[in-house]
PDB file of N, CA and C in Angstrom:
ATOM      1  N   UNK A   1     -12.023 -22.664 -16.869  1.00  0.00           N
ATOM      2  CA  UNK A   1     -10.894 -21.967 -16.267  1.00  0.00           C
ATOM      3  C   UNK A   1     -10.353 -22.816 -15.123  1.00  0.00           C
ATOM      4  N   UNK A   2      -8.994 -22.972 -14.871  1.00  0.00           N
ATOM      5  CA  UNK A   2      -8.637 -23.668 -14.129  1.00  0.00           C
ATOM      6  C   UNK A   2      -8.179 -22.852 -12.983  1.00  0.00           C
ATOM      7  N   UNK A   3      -8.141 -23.392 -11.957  1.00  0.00           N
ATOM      8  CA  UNK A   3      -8.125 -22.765 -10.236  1.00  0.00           C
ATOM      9  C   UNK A   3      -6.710 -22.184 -10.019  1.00  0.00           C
ATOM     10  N   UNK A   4      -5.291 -22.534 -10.840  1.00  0.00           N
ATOM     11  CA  UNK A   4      -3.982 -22.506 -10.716  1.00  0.00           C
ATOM     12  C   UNK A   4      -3.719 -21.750 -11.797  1.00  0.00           C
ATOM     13  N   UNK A   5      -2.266 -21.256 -11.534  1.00  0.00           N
ATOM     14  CA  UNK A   5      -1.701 -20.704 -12.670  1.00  0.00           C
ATOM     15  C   UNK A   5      -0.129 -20.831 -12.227  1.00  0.00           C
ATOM     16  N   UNK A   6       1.001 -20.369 -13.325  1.00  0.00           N
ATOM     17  CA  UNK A   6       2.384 -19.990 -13.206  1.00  0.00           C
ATOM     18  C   UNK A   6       2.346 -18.293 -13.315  1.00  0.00           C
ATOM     19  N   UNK A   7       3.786 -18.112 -12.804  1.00  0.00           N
ATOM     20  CA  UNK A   7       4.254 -16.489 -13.023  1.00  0.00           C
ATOM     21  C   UNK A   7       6.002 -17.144 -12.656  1.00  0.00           C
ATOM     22  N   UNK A   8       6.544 -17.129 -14.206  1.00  0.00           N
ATOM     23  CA  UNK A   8       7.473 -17.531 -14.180  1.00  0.00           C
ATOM     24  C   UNK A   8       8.678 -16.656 -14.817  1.00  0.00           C
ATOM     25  N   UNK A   9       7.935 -15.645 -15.468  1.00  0.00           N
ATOM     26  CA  UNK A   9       8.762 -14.819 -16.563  1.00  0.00           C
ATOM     27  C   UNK A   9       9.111 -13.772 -14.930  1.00  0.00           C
ATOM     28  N   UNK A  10      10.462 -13.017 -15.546  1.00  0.00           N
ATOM     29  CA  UNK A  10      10.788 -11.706 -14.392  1.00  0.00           C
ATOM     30  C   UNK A  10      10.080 -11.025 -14.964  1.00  0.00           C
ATOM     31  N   UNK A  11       9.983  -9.925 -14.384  1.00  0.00           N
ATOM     32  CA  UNK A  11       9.527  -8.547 -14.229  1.00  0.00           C
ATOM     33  C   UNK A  11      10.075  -7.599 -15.054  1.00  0.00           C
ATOM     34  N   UNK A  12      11.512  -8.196 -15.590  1.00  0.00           N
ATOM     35  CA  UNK A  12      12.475  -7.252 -15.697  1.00  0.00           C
ATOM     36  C   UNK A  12      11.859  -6.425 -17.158  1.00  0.00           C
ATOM     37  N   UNK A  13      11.561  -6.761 -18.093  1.00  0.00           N
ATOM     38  CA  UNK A  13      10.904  -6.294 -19.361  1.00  0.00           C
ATOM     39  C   UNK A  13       9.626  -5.331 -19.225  1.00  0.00           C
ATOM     40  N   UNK A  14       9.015  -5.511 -18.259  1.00  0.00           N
ATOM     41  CA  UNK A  14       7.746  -4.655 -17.767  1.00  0.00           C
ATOM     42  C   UNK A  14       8.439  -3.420 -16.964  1.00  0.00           C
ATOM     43  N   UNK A  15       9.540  -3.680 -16.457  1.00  0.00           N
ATOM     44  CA  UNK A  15       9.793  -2.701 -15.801  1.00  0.00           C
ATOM     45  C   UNK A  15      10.490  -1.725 -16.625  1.00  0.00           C
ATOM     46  N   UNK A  16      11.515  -2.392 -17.309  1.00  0.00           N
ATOM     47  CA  UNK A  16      12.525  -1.271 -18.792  1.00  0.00           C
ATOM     48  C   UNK A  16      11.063  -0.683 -19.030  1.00  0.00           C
ATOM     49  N   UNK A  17       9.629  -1.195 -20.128  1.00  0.00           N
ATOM     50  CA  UNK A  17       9.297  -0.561 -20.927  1.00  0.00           C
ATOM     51  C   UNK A  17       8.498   0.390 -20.169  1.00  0.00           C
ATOM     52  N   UNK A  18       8.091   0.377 -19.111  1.00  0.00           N
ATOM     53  CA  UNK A  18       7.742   1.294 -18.605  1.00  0.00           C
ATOM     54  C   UNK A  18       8.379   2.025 -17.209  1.00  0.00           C
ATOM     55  N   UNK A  19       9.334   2.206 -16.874  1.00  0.00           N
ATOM     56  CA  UNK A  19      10.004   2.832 -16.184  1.00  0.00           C
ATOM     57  C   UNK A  19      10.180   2.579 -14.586  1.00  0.00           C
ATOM     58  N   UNK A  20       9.956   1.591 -14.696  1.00  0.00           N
ATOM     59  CA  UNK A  20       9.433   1.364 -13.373  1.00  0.00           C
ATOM     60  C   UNK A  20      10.429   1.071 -12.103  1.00  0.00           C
ATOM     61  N   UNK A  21      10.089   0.831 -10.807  1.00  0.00           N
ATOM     62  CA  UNK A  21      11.163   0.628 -10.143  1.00  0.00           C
ATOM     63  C   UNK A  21      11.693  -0.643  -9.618  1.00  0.00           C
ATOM     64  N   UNK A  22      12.555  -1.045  -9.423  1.00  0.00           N
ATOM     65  CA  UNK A  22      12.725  -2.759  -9.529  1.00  0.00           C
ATOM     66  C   UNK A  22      12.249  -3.300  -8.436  1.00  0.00           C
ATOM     67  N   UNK A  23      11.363  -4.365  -8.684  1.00  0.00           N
ATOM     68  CA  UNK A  23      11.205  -5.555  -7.761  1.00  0.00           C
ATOM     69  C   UNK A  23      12.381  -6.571  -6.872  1.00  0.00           C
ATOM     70  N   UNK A  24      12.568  -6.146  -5.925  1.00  0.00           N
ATOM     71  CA  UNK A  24      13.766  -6.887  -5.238  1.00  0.00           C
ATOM     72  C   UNK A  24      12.853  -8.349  -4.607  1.00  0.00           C
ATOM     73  N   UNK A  25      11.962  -8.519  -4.912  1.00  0.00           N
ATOM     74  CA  UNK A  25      11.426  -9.872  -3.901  1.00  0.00           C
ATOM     75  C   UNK A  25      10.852 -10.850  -5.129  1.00  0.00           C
ATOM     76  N   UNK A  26      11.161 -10.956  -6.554  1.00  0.00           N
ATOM     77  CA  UNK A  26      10.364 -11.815  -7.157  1.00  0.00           C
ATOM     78  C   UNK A  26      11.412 -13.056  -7.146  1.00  0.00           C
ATOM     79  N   UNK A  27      10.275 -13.857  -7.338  1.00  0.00           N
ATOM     80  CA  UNK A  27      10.813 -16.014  -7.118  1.00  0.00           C
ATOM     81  C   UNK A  27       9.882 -15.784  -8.053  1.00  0.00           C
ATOM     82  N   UNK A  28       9.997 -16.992  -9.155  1.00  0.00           N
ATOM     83  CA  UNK A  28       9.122 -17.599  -9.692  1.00  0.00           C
ATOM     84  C   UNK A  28       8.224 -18.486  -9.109  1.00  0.00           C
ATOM     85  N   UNK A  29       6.740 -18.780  -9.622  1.00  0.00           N
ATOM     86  CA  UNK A  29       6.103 -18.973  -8.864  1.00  0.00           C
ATOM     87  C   UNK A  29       5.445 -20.537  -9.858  1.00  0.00           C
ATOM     88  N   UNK A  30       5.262 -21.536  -9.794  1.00  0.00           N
ATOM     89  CA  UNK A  30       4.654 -22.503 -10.700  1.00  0.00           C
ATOM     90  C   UNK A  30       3.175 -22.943 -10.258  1.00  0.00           C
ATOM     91  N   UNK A  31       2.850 -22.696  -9.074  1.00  0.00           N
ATOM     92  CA  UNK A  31       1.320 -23.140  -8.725  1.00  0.00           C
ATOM     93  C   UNK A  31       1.081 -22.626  -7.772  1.00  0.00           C
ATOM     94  N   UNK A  32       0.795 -21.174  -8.408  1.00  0.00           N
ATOM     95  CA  UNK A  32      -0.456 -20.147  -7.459  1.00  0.00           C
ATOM     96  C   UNK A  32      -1.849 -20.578  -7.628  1.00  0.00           C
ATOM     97  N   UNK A  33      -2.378 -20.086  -6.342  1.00  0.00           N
ATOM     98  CA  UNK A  33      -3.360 -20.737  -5.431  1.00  0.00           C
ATOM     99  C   UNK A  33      -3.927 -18.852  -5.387  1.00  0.00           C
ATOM    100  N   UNK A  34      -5.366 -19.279  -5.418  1.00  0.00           N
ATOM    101  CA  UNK A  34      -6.458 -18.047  -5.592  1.00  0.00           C
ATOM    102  C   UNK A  34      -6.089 -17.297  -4.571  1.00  0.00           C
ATOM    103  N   UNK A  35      -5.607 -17.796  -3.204  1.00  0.00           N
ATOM    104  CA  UNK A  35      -5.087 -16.970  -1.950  1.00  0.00           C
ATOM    105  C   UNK A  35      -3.949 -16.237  -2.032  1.00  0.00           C
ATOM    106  N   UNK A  36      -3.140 -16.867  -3.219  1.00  0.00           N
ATOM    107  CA  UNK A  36      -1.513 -16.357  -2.947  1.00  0.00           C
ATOM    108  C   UNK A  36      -1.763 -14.750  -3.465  1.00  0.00           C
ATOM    109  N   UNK A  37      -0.507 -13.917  -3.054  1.00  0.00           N
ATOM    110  CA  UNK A  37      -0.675 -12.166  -3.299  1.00  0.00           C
ATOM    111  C   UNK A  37       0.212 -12.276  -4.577  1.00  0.00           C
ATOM    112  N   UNK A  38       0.102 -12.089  -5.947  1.00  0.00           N
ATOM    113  CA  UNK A  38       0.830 -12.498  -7.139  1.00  0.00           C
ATOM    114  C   UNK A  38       1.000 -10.939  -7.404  1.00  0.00           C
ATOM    115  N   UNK A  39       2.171 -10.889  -8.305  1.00  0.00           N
ATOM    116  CA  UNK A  39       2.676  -9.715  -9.121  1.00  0.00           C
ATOM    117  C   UNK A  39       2.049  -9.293  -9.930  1.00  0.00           C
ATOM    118  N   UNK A  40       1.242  -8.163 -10.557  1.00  0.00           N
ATOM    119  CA  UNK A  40       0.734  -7.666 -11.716  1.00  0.00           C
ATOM    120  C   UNK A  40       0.836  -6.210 -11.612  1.00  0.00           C
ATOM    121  N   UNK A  41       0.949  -6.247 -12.943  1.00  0.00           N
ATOM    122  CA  UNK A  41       0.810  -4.773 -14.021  1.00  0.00           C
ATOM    123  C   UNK A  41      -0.579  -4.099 -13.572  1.00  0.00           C
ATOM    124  N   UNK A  42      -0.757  -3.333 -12.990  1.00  0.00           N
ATOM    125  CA  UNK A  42      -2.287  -2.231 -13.579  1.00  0.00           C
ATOM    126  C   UNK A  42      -1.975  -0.920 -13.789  1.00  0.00           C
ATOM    127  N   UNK A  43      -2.897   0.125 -13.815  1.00  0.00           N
ATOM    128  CA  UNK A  43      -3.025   1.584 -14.246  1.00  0.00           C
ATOM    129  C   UNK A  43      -3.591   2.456 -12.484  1.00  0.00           C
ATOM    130  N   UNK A  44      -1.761   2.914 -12.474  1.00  0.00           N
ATOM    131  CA  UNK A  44      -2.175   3.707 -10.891  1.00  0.00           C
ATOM    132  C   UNK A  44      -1.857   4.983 -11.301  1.00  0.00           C
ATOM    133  N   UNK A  45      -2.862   5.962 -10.696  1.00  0.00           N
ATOM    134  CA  UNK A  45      -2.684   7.397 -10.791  1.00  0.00           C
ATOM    135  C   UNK A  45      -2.011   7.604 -12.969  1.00  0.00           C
ATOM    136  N   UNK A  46      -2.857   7.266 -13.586  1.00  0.00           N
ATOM    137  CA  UNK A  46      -2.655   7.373 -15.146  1.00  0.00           C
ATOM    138  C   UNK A  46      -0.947   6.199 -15.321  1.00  0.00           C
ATOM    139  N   UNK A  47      -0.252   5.718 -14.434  1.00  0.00           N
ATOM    140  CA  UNK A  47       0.693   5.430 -14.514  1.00  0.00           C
ATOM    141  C   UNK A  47       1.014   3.954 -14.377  1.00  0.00           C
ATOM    142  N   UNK A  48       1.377   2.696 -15.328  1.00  0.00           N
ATOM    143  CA  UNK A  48       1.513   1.452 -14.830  1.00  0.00           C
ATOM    144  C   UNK A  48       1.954   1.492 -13.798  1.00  0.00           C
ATOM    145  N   UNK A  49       1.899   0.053 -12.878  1.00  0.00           N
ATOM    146  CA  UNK A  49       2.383   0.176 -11.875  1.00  0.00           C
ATOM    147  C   UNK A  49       2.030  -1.586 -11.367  1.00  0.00           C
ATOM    148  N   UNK A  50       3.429  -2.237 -10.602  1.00  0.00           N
ATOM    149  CA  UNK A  50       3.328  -3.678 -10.110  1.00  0.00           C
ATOM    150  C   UNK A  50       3.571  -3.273  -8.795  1.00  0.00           C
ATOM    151  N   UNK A  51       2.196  -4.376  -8.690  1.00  0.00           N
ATOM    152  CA  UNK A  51       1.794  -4.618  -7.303  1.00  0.00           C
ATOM    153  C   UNK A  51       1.476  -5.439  -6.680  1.00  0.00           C
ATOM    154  N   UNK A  52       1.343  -6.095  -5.959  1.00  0.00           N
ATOM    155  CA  UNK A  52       0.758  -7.700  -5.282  1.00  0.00           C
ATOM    156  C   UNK A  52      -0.846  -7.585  -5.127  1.00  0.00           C
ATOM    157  N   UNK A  53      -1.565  -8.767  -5.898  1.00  0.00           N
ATOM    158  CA  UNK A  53      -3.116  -8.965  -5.491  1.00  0.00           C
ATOM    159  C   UNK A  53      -3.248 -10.321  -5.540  1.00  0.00           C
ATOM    160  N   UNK A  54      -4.611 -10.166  -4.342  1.00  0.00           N
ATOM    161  CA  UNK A  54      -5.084 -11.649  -4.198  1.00  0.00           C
ATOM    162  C   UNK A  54      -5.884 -11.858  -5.748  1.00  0.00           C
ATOM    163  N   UNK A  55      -6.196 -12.853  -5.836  1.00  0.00           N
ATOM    164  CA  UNK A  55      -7.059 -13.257  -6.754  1.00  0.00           C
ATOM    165  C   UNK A  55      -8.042 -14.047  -6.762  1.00  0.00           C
ATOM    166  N   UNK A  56      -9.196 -13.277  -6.987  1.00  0.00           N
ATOM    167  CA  UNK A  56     -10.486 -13.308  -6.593  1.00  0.00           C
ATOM    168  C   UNK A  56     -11.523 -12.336  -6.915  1.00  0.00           C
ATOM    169  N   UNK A  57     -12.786 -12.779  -6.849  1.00  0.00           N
ATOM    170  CA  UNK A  57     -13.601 -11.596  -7.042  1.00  0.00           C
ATOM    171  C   UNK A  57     -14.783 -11.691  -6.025  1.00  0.00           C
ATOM    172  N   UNK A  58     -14.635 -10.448  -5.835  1.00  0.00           N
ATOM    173  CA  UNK A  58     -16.249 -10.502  -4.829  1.00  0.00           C
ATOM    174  C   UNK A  58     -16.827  -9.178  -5.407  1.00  0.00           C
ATOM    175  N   UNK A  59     -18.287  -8.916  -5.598  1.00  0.00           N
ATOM    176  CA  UNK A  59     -18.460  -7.461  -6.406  1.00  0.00           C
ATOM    177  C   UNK A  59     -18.933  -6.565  -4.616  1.00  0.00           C
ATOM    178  N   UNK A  60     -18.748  -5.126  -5.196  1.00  0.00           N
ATOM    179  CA  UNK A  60     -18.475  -4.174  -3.874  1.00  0.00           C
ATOM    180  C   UNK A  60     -19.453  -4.222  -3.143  1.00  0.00           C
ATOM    181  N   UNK A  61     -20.912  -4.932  -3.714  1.00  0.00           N
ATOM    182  CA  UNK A  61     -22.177  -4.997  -2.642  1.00  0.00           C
ATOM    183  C   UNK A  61     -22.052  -5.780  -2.076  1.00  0.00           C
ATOM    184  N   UNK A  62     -21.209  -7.030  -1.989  1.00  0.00           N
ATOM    185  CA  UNK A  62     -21.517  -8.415  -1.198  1.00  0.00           C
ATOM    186  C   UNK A  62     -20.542  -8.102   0.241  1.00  0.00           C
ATOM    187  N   UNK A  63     -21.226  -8.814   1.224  1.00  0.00           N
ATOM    188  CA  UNK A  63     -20.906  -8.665   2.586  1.00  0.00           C
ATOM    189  C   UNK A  63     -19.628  -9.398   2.629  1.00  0.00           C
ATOM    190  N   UNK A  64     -18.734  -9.054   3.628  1.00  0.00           N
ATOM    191  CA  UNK A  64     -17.426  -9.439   3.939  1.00  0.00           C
ATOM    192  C   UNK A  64     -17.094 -10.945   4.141  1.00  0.00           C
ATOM    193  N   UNK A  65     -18.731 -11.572   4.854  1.00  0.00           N
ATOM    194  CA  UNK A  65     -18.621 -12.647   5.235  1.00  0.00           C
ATOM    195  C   UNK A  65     -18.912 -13.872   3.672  1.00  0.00           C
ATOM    196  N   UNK A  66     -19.498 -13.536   2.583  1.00  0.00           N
ATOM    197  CA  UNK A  66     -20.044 -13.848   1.456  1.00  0.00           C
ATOM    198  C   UNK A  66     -18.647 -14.439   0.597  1.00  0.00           C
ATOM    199  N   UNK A  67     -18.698 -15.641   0.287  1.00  0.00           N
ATOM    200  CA  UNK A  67     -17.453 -16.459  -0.275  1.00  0.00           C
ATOM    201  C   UNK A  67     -16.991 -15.428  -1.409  1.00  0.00           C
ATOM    202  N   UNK A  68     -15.390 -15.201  -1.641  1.00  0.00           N
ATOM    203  CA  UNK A  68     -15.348 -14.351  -3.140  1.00  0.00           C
ATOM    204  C   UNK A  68     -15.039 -16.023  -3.830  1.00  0.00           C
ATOM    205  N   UNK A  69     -15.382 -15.859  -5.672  1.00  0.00           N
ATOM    206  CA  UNK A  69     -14.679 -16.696  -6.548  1.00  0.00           C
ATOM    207  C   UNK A  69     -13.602 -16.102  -7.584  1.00  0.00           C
ATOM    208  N   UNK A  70     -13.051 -17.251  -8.132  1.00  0.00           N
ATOM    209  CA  UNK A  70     -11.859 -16.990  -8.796  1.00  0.00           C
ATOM    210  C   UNK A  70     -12.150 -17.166 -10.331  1.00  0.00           C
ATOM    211  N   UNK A  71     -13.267 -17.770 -10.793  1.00  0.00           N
ATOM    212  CA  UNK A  71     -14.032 -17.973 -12.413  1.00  0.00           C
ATOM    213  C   UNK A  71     -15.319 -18.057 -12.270  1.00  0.00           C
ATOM    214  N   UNK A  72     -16.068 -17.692 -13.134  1.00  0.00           N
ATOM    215  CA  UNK A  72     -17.252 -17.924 -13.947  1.00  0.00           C
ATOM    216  C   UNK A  72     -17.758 -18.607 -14.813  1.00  0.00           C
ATOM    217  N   UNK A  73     -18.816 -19.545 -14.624  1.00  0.00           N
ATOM    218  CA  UNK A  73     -19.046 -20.264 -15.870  1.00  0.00           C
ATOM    219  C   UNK A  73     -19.721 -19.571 -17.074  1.00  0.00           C
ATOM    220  N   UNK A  74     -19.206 -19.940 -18.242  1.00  0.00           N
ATOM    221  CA  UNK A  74     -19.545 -19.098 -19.036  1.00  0.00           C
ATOM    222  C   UNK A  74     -21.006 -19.167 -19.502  1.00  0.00           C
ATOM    223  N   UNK A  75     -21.897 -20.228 -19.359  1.00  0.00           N
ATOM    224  CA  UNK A  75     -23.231 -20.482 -19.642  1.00  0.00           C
ATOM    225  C   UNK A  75     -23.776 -19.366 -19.035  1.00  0.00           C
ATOM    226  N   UNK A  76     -23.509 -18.700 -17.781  1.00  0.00           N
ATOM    227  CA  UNK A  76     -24.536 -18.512 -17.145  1.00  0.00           C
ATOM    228  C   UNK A  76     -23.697 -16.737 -16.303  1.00  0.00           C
ATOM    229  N   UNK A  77     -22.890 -16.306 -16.477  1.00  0.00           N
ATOM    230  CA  UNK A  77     -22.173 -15.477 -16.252  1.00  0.00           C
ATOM    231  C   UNK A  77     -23.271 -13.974 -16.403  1.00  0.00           C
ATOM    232  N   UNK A  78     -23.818 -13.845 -17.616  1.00  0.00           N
ATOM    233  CA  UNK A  78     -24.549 -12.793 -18.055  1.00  0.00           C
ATOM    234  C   UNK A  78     -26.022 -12.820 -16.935  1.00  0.00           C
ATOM    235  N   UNK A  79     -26.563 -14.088 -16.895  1.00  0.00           N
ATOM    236  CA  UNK A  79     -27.321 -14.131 -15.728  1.00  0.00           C
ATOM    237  C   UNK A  79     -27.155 -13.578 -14.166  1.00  0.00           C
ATOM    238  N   UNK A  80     -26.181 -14.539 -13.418  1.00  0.00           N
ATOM    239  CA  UNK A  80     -26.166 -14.242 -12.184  1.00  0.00           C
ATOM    240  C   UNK A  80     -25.819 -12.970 -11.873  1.00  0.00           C
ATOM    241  N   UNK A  81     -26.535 -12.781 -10.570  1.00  0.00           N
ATOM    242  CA  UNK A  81     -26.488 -11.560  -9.965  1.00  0.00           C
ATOM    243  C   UNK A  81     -24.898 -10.780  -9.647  1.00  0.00           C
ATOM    244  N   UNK A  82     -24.229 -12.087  -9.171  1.00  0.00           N
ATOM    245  CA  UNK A  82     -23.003 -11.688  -8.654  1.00  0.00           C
ATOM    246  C   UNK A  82     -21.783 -11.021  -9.758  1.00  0.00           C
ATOM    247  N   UNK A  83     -22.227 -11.557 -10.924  1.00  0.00           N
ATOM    248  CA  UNK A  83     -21.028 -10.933 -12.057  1.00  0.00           C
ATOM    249  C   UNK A  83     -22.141  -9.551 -12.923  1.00  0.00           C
ATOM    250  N   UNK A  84     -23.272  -9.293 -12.159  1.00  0.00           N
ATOM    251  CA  UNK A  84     -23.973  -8.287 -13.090  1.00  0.00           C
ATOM    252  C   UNK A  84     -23.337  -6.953 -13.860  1.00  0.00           C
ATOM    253  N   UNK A  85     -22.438  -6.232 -12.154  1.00  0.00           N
ATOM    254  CA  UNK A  85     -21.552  -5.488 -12.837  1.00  0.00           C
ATOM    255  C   UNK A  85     -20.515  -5.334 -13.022  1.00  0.00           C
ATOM    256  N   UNK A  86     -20.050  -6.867 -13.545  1.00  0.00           N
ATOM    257  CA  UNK A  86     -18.503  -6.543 -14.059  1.00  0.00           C
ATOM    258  C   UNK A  86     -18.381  -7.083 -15.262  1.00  0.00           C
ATOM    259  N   UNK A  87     -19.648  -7.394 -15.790  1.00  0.00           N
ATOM    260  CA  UNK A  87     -19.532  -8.200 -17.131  1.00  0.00           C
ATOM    261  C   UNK A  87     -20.630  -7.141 -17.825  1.00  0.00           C
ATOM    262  N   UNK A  88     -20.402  -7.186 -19.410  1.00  0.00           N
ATOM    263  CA  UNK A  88     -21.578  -6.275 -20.317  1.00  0.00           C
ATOM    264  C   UNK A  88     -21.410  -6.795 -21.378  1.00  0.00           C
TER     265      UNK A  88
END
């Protein structure tokens, strides 16, 4: 998995099919960085919904001060402690 990504498509199609209300602040974006706050789709109150998240993971037991990451290697994912419960 690589550390970067794009978000280049609008919004505008996510928003028709599900009703949503328009995004007045999107730029396309060509090389987001695990820190940047990016646009996505999830499930709020039963209802899609776009919102800005960092990207990253830290699981809910680890202390504030404890590095989050952005991938997993796949050898070893089912092992470590840190992806125990978000992977099955």
């Amino acid at each position: 998995m690589c550390g970067r990504f794009a978000l280049i498509n609008n919004p505008l199609l996510l928003m028709t099919l599900f009703d949503l209300p328009p995004v007045q602040d999107f730029v396309p974006v060509y090389n987001i960085a695990p820190s940047f706050r990016v646009l996505a789709a999830h499930v709020k109150d039963e209802k899609v919904a776009l919102d800005r998240f960092s990207w990253n993971y830290r699981p809910h037991w680890a202390k504030q001060n404890m590095k989050s990451v952005i991938n997993a290697r796949v050898e070893t994912v089912f092992e470590k402690p840190y992806f125990r419960g978000a992977i099955k």
